[in-house]
Each structure stands twice: as structure tokens, then as C-alpha cells.
Protein backbone atom coordinates (compact mmCIF):
# COMPACT_ATOMS: atom_id res chain seq x y z
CA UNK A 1 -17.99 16.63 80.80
CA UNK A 2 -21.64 15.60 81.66
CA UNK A 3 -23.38 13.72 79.33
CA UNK A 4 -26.68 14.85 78.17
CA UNK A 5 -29.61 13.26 79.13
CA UNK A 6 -31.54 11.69 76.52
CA UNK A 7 -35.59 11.31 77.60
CA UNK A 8 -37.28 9.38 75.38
CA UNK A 9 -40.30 10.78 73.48
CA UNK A 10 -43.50 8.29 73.76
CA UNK A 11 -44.67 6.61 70.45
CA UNK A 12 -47.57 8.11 69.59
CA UNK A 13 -50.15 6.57 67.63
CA UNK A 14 -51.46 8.69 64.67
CA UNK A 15 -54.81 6.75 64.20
CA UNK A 16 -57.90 8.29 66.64
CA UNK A 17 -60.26 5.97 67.73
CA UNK A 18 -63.53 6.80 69.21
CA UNK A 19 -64.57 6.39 72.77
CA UNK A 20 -67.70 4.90 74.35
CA UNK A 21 -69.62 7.88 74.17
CA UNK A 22 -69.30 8.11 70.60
CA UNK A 23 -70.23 4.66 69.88
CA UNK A 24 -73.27 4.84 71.73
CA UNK A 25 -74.38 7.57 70.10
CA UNK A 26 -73.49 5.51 66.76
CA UNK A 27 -75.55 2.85 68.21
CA UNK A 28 -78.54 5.26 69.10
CA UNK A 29 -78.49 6.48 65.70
CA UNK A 30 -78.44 3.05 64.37
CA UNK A 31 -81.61 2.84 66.67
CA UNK A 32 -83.65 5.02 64.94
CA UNK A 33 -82.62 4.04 61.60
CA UNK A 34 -83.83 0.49 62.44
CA UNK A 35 -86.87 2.08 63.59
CA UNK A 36 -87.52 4.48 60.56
CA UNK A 37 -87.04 1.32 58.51
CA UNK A 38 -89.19 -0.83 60.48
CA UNK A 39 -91.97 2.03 60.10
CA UNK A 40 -91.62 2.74 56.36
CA UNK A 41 -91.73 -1.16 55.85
CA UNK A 42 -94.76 -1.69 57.69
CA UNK A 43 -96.43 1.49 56.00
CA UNK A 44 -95.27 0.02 52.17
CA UNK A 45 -97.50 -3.65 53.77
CA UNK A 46 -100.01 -1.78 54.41
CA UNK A 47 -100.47 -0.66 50.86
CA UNK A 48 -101.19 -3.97 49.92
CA UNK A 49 -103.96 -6.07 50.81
CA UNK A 50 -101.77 -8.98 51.48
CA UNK A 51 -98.38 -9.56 52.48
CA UNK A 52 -97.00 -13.26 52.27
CA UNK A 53 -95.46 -14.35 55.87
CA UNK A 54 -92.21 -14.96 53.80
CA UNK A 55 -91.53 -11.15 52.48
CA UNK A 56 -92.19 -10.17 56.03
CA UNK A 57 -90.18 -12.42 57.54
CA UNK A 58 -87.43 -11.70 54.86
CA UNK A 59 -88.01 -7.50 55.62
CA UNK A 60 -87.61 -8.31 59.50
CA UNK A 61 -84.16 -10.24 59.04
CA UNK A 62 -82.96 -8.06 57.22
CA UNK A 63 -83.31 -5.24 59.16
CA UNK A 64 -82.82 -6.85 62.82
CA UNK A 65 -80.37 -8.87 61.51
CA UNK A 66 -78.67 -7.78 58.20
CA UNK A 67 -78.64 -4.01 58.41
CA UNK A 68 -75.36 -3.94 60.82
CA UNK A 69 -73.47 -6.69 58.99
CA UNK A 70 -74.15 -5.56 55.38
CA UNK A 71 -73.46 -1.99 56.25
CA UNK A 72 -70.41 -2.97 57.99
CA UNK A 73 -69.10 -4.99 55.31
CA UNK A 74 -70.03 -3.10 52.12
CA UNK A 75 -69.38 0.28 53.09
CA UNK A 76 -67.28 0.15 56.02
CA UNK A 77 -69.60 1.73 58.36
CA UNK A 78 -73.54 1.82 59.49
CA UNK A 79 -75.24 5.11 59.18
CA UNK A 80 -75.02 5.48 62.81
CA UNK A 81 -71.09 4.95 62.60
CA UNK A 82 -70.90 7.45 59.69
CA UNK A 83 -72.80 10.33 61.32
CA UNK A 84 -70.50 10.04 63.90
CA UNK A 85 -67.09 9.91 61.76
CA UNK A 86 -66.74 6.78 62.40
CA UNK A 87 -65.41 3.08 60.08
CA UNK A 88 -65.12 -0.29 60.80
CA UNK A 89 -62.06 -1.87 59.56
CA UNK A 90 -59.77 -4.58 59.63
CA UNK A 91 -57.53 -4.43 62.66
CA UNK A 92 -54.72 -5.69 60.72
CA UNK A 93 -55.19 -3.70 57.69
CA UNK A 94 -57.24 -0.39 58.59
CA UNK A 95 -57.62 0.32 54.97
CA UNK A 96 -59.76 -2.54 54.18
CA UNK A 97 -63.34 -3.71 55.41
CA UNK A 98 -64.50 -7.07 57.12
CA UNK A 99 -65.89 -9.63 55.46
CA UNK A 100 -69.66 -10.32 55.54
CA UNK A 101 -69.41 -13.56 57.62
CA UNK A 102 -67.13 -11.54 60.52
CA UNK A 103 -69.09 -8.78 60.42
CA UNK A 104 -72.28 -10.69 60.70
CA UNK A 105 -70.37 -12.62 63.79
CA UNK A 106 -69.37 -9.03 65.07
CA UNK A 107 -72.75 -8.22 65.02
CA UNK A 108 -73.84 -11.01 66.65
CA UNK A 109 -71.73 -10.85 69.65
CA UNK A 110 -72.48 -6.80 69.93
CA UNK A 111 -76.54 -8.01 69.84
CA UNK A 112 -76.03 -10.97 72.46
CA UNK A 113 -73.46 -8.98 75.24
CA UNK A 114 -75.31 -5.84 74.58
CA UNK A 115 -74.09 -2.76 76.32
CA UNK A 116 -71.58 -4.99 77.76
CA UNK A 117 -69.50 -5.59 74.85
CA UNK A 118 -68.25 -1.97 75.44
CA UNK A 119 -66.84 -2.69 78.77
CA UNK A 120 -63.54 -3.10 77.27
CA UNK A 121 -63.12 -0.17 75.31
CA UNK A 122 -61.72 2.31 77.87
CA UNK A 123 -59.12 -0.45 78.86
CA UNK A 124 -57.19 -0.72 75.17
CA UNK A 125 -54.84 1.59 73.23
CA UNK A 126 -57.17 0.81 70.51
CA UNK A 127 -60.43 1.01 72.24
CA UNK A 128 -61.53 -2.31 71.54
CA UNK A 129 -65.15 -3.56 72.15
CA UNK A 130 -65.37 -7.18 72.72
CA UNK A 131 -67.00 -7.38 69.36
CA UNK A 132 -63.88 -6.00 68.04
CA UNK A 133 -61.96 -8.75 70.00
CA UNK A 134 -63.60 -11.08 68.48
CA UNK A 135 -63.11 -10.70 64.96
CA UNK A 136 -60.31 -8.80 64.87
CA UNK A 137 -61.87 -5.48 63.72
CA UNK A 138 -61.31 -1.55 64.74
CA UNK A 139 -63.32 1.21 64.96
CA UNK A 140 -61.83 4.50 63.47
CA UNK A 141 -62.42 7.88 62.66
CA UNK A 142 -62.68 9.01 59.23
């Protein structure tokens, strides 16, 4: 009697995470919200007939350099990442957000490498960017 043969079925991971075409188009979007922010600031200075160096110094870190990592943090996504479907969490725990400080490092990496940081992301199960890497986060559909 022949015995039967047994092929094993692939483990298949549940979770979807987006390519590199959707998280340039995240990053676009985050583009033009920096840029729609950036306009409606310096329209709300103009009102005024002076603007202290500090509050436009504060308005321009924030959004060059606090938008992503607040976003991130507090709500899981940016607004490009949520018009896309798209979340930032933990890579350990995909239920639960990064912390300010690794997002802000995420964000900091993704700024410095550029486009480059997405090199990785076709080469991973999880398509890591090597902001991800680096702090240990994933980027997930909703």
C-alpha cells in the first residue's frame, strides 16, 4: 500500500503590508500637506504686523520636523499614510504605536537616506524600509 503524499501548505501571513508604490504616494501626500501647512502658516503671519523669529521658528519645526513624528506616534499614522490605508506600528506588537522618541528617530533616518530608505522594502516578508529597521516599526494596512 502506497503511502500518501503529504505536501506541505506554505504559512501564510494574514497581515498585508504595503509596497513601495503605496508609500510613496503616502509620502507625496504627506508632501502637500506639509506644503498646505507651510502656506496657511505663512498666510495667518501675514495677518499680523509682526511675527517674533521664535513663533516662526517654532511653526517651521514643527512642521519640517514634528509633523511625521507626532502623527506617527499619536495616531498611528500621517495623513499621507491614512489616505492610503496605511499605520505605523510596533513590529513586535502591531496593535500598538511607537513612541515619540522612535518615531522622531524613524523620521529622521527616512529625512536623511531619503528615497533610499525604501530600497529595502521589496527584499522583506514584511516590507521593511530601513527606517523601519531601525526602530523596529511596520507599516500596515488598516
Amino acid at each position: 500500500m502506497e503511502e500518501p503524499v503529504v505536501i506541505p501548505i506554505p504559512e501564510v501571513d494574514p497581515i498585508k503590508y504595503p509596497g513601495v508604490s503605496e508609500r510613496i504616494k503616502a509620502m507625496v501626500m504627506d508632501s502637500m500637506v506639509i506644503v498646505f501647512m507651510i502656506i496657511s502658516v505663512s498666510y495667518l503671519f501675514a495677518q499680523f504686523d509682526e511675527v517674533s523669529a521664535t513663533v516662526r521658528t517654532a511653526a517651521l519645526v514643527f512642521i519640517f520636523g514634528l509633523y511625521d513624528p507626532f502623527m506617527t506616534s499619536a495616531f498611528g499614522a500621517t495623513l499621507g499614510h491614512r489616505s492610503m490605508g496605511n499605520r505605523v506600528s510596533k513590529g513586535s506588537d502591531h496593535g500598538e504605536r511607537i513612541s515619540f522618541p522612535l518615531a522622531l528617530v524613524r523620521y529622521v533616518i527616512k529625512a536623511l537616506l531619503g528615497w533610499l530608505s525604501l530600497l529595502t522594502v521589496g527584499s522583506n516578508k514584511h516590507k521593511l524600509a530601513i527606517h523601519d529597521i531601525a526602530v523596529g516599526s511596520v507599516v500596515l494596512y488598516t
